[in-house]
C-alpha atoms as a PDB file:
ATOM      1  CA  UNK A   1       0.000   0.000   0.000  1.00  0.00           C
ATOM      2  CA  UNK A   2       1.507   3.156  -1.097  1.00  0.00           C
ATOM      3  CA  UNK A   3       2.058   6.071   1.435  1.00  0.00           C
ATOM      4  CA  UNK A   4      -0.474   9.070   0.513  1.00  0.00           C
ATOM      5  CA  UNK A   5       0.970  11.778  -1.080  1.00  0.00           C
ATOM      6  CA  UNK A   6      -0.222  14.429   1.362  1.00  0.00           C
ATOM      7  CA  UNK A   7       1.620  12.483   3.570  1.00  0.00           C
ATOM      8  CA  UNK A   8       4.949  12.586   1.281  1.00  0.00           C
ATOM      9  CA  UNK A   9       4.494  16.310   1.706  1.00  0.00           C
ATOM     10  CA  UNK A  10       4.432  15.938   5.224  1.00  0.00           C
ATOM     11  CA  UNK A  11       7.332  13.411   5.387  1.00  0.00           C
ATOM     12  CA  UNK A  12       9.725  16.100   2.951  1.00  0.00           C
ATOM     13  CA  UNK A  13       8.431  18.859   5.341  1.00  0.00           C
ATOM     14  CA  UNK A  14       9.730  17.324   7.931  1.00  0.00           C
ATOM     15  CA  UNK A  15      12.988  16.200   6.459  1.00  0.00           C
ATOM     16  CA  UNK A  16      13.346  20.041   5.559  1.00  0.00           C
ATOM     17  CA  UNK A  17      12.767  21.080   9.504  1.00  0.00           C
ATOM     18  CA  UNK A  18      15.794  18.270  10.689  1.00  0.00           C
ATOM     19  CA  UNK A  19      18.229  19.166   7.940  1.00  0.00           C
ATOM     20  CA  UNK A  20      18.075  22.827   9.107  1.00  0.00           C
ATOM     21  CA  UNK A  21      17.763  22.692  12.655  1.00  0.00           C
ATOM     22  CA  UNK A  22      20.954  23.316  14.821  1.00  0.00           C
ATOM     23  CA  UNK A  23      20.624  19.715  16.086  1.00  0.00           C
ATOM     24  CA  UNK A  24      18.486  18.093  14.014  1.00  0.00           C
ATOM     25  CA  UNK A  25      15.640  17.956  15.949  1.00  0.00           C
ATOM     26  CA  UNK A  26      11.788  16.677  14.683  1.00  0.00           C
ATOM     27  CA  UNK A  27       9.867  18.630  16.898  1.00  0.00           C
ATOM     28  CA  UNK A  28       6.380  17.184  18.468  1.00  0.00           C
ATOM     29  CA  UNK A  29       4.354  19.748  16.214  1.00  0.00           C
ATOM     30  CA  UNK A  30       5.864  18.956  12.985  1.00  0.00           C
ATOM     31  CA  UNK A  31       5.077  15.261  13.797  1.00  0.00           C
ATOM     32  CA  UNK A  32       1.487  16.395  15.375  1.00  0.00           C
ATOM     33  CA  UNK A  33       1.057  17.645  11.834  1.00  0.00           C
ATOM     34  CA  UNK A  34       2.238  14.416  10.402  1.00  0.00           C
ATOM     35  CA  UNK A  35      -0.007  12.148  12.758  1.00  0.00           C
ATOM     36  CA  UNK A  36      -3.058  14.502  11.201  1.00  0.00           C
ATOM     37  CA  UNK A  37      -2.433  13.701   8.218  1.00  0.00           C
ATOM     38  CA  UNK A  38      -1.836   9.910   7.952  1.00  0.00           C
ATOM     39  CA  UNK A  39      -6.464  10.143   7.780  1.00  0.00           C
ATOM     40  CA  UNK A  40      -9.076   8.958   9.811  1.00  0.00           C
ATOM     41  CA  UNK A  41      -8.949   6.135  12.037  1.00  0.00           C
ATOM     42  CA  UNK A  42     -12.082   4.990  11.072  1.00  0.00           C
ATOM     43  CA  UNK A  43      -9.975   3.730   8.614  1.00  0.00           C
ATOM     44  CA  UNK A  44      -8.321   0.196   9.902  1.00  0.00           C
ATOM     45  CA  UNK A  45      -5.477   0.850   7.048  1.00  0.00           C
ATOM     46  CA  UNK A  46      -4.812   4.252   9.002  1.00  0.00           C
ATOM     47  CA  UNK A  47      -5.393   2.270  12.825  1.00  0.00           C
ATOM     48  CA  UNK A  48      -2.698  -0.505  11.624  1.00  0.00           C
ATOM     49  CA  UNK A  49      -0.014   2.001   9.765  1.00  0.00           C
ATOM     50  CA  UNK A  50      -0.091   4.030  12.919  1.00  0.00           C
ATOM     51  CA  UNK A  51       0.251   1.438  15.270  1.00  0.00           C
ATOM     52  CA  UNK A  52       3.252  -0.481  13.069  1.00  0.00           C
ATOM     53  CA  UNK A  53       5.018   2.770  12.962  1.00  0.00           C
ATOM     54  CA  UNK A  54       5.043   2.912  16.494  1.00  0.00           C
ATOM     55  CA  UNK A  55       6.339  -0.706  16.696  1.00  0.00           C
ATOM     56  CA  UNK A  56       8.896  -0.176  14.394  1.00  0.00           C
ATOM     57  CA  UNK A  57       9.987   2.979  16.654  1.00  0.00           C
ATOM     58  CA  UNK A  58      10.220   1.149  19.654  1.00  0.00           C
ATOM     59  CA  UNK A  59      12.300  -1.354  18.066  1.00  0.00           C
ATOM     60  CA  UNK A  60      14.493   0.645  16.861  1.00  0.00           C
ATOM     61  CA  UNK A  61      15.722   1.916  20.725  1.00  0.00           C
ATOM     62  CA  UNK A  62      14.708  -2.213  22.098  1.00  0.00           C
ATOM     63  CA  UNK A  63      18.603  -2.662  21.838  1.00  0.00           C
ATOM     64  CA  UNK A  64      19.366   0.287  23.901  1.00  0.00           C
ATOM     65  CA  UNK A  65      17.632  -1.719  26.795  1.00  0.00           C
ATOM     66  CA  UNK A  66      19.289  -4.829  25.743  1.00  0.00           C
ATOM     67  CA  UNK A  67      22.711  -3.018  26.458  1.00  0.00           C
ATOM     68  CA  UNK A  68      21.587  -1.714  29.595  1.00  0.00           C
ATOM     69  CA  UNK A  69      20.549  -5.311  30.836  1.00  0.00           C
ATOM     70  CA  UNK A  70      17.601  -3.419  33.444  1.00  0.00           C
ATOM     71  CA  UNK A  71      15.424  -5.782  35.207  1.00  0.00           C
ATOM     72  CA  UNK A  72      12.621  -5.496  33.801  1.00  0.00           C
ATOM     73  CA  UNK A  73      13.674  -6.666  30.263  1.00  0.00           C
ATOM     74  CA  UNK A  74      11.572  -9.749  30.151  1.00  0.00           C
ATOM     75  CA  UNK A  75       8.346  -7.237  30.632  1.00  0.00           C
ATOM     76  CA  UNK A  76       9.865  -4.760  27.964  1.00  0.00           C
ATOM     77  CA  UNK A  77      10.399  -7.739  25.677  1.00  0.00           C
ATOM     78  CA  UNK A  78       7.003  -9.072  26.497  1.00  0.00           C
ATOM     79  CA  UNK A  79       5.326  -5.641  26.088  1.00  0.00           C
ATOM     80  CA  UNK A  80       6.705  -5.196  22.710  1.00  0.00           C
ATOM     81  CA  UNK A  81       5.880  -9.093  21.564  1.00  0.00           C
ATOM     82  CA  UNK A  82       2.404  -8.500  22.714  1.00  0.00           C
ATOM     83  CA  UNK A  83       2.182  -5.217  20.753  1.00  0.00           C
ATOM     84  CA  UNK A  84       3.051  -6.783  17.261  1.00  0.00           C
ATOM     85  CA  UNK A  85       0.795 -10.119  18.248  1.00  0.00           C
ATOM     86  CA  UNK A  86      -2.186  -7.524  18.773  1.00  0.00           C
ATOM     87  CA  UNK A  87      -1.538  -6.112  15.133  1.00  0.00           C
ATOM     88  CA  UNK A  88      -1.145  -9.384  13.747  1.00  0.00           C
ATOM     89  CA  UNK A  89      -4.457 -10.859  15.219  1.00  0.00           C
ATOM     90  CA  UNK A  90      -2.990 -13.657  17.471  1.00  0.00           C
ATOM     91  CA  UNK A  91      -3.155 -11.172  20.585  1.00  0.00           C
ATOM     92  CA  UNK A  92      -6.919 -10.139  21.956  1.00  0.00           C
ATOM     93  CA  UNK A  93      -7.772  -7.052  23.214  1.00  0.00           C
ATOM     94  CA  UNK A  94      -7.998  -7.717  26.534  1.00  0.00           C
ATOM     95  CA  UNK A  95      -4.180  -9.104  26.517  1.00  0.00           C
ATOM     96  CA  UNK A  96      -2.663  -6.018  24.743  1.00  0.00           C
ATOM     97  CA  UNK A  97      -4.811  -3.810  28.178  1.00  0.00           C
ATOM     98  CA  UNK A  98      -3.455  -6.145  30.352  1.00  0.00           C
ATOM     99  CA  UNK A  99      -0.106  -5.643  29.030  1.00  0.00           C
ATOM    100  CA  UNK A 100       0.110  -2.115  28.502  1.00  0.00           C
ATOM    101  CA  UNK A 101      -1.708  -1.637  32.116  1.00  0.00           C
ATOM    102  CA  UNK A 102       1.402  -3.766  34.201  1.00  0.00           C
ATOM    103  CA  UNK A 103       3.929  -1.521  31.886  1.00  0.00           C
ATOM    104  CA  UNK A 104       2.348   1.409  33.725  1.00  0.00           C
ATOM    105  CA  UNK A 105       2.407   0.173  37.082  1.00  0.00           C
ATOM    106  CA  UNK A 106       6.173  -1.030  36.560  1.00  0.00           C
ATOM    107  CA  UNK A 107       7.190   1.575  34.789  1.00  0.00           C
ATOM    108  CA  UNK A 108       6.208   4.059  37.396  1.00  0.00           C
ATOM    109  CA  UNK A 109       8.266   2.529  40.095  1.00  0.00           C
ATOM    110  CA  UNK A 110      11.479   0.931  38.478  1.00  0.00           C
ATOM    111  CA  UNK A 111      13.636   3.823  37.571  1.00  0.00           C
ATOM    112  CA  UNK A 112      15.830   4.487  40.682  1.00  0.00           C
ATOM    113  CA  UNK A 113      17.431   7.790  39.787  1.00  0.00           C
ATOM    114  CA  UNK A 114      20.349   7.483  42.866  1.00  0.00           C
ATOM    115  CA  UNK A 115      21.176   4.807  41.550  1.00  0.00           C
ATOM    116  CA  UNK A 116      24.706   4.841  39.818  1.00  0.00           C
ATOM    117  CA  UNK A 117      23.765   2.292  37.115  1.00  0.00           C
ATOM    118  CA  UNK A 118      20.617   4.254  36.344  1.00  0.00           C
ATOM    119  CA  UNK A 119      20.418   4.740  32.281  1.00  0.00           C
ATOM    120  CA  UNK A 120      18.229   7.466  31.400  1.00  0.00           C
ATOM    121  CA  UNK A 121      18.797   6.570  27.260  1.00  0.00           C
ATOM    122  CA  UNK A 122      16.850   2.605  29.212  1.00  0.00           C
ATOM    123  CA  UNK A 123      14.464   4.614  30.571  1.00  0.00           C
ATOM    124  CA  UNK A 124      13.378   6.589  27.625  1.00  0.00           C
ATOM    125  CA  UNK A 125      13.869   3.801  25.855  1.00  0.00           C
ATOM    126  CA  UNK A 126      11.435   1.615  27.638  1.00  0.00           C
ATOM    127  CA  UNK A 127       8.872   4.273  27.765  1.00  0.00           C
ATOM    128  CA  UNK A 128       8.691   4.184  23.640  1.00  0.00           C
ATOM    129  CA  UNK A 129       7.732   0.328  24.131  1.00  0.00           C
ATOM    130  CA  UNK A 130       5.291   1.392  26.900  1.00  0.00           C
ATOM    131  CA  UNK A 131       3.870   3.949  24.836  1.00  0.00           C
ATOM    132  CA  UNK A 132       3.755   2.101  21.265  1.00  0.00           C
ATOM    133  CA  UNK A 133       1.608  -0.510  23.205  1.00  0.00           C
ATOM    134  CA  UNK A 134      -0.602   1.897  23.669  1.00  0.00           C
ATOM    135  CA  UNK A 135      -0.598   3.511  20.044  1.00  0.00           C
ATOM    136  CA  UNK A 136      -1.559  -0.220  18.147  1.00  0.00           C
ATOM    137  CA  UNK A 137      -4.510  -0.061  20.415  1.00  0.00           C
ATOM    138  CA  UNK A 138      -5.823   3.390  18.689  1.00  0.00           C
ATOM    139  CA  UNK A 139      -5.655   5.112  21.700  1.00  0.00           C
ATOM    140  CA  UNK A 140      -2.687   7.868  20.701  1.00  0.00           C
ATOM    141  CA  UNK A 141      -4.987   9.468  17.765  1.00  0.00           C
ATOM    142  CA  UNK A 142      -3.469  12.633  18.385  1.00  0.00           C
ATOM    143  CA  UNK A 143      -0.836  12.200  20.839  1.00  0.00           C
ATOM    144  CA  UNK A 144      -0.095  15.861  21.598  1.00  0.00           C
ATOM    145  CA  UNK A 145      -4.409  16.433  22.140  1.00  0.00           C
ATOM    146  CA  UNK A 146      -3.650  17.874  25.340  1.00  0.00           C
ATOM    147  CA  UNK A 147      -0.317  19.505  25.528  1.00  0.00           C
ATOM    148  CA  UNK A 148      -1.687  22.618  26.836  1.00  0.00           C
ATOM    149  CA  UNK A 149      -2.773  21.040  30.155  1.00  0.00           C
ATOM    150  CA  UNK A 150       0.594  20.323  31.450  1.00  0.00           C
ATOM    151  CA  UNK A 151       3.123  22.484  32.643  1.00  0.00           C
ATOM    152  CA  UNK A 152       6.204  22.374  34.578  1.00  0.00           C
ATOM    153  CA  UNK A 153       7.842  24.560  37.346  1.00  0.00           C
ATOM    154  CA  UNK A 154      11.222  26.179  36.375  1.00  0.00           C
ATOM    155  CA  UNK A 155      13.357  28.891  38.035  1.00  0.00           C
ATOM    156  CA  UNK A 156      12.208  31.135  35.302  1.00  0.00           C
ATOM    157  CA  UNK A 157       8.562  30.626  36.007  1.00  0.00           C
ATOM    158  CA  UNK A 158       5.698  27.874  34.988  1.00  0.00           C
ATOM    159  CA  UNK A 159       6.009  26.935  31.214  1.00  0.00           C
ATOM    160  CA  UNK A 160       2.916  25.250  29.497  1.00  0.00           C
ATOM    161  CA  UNK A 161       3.023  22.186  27.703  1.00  0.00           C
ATOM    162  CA  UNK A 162       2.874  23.253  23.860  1.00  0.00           C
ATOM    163  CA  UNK A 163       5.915  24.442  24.161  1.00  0.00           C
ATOM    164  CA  UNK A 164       7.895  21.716  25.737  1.00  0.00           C
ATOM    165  CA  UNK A 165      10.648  19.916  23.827  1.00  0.00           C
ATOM    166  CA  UNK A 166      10.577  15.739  22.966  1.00  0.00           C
ATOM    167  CA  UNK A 167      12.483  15.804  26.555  1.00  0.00           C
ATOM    168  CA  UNK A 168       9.887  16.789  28.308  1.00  0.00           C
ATOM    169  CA  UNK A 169       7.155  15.102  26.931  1.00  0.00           C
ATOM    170  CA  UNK A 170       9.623  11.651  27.051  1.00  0.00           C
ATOM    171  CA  UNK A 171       8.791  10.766  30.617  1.00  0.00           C
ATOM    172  CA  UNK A 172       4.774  11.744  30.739  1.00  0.00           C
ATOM    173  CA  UNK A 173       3.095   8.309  30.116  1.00  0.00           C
ATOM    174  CA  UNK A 174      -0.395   9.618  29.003  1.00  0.00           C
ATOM    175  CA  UNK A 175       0.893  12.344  26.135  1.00  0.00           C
ATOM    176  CA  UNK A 176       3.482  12.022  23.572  1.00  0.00           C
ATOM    177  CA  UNK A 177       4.100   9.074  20.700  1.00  0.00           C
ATOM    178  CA  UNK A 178       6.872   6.460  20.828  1.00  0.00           C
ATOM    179  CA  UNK A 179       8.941   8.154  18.393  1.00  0.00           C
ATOM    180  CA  UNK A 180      10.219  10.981  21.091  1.00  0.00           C
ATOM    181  CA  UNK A 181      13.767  10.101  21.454  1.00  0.00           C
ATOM    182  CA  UNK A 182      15.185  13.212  21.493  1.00  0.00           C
ATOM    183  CA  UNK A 183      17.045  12.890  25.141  1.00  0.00           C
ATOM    184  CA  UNK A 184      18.083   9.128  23.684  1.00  0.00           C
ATOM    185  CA  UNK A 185      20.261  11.092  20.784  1.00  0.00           C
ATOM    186  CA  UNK A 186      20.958  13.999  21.474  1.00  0.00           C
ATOM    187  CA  UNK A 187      24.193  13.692  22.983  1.00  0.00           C
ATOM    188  CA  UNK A 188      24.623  13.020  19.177  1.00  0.00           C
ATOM    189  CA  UNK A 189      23.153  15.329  16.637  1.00  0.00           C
ATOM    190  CA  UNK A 190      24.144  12.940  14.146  1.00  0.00           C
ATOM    191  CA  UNK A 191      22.887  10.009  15.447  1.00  0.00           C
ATOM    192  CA  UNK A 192      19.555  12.206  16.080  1.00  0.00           C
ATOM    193  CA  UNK A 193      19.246  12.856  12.239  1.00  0.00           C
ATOM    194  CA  UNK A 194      20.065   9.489  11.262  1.00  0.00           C
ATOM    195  CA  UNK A 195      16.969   8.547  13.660  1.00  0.00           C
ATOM    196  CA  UNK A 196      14.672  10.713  11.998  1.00  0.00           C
ATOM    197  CA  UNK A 197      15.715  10.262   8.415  1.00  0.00           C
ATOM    198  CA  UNK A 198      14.970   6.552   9.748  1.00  0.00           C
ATOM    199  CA  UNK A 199      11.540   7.072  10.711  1.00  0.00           C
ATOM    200  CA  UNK A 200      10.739   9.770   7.874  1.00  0.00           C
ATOM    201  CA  UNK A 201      12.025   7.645   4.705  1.00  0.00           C
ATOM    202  CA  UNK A 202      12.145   3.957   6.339  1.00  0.00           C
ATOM    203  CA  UNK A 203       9.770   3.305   8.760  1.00  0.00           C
ATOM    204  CA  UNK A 204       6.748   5.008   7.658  1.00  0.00           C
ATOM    205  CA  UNK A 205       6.996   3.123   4.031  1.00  0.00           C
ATOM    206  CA  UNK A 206       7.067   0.260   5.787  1.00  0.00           C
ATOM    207  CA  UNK A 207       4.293   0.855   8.559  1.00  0.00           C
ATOM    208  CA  UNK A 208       1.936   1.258   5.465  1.00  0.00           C
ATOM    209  CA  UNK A 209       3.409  -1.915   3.831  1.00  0.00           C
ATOM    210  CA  UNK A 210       2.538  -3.951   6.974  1.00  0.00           C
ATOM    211  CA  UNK A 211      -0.796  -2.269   7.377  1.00  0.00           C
ATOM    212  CA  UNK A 212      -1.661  -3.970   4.325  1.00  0.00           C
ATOM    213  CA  UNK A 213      -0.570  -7.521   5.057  1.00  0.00           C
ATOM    214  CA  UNK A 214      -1.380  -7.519   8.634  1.00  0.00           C
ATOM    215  CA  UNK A 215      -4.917  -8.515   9.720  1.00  0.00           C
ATOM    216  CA  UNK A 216      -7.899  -5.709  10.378  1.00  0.00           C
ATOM    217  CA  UNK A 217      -8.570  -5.018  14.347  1.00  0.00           C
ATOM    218  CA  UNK A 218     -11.190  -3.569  16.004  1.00  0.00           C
ATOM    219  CA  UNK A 219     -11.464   0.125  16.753  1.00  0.00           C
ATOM    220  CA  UNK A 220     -13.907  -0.278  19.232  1.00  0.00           C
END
């Protein structure tokens, strides 16, 4: 199935806003603007192409948690299995809840910050498997829908979520897409725009190819 050509537009846009920013960052609006356009989920083509893309996000950072050998890999590894079973029909919909559900709950309380082999690139990482669990499920239609209700305390003052970067949104479980991994590359610009040349020219071809091959789910 061939990507829409609105959506080439979109994905050129966007390879236009990484080539010339500073450090190659994909900001959350241009891909808000990129999510809009992939259509309506009533569409199941749209539902599955959204939710493969995600997949195919969190896959792409899975090894940074393999390197980091964290304790909850077997859950990370399961969470990620049980997202591409649900797109491929062999996982119900009350197993991908269940799953996604115990990847909040753990999620919330693993990271232990003093701790000296703490891995914040792990901990970003796993939240793009929490959160593409989520997106195969439909339930990350717009996944910046309420930006402007969060907001964060600085020593310059309160500043409101549409205008946070992919590091803040990174840790919030309930807003953002698994594609944020800004704070995973950015000690790298290069690595960054390698990332998002990725995910502009490779992995949203292929999200649509799969969408086509993989069976229809339920939106409901």
């Amino acid at each position: 199935m061939p990507v829409p050509s609105q959506l080439r537009g979109k994905i050129e846009k966007g390879l236009e806003a990484i080539r010339t920013h500073s450090l190659h960052h994909f900001n959350w609006l241009h891909r808000q603007e990129l999510y809009q356009t992939f259509g309506s989920y009533d569409d199941p083509n749209v539902l599955k192409a959204r939710g493969w893309l995600a997949v195919l996000a969190a896959q792409y950072v899975f090894p940074i948690l393999e390197s980091a050998a964290t304790e909850i890999d077997d859950l990370l590894r399961s969470m990620l299995e049980g997202s591409i079973g649900y797109l491929n029909g062999a996982v119900s919909d009350d197993e991908i809840t269940n799953i996604e559900d115990e990847g909040y709950h753990t999620l919330g309380n693993w990271a232990d910050f003093d701790d000296p082999g703490y891995s914040p690139r792990a901990d970003i990482a796993a939240m793009a498997v929490y959160k593409a669990a989520g997106e195969v499920q439909g339930k990350r239609r717009d996944p910046f829908e309420f930006a402007k209700n969060h907001n964060k305390h600085t020593s310059d003052g309160t500043v409101s979520g549409d205008t946070f970067s992919d590091s803040d949104w990174v840790g919030i479980a309930g807003v953002g897409d698994a594609a944020g991994d800004e704070s995973v590359s950015s000690y790298d610009p290069r690595k960054l725009e390698e990332f998002w040349k990725w995910w502009l020219l490779e992995a949203i071809p292929k999200a649509w190819e799969l969408a086509e091959t993989s069976p229809n789910q339920s939106t409901e």
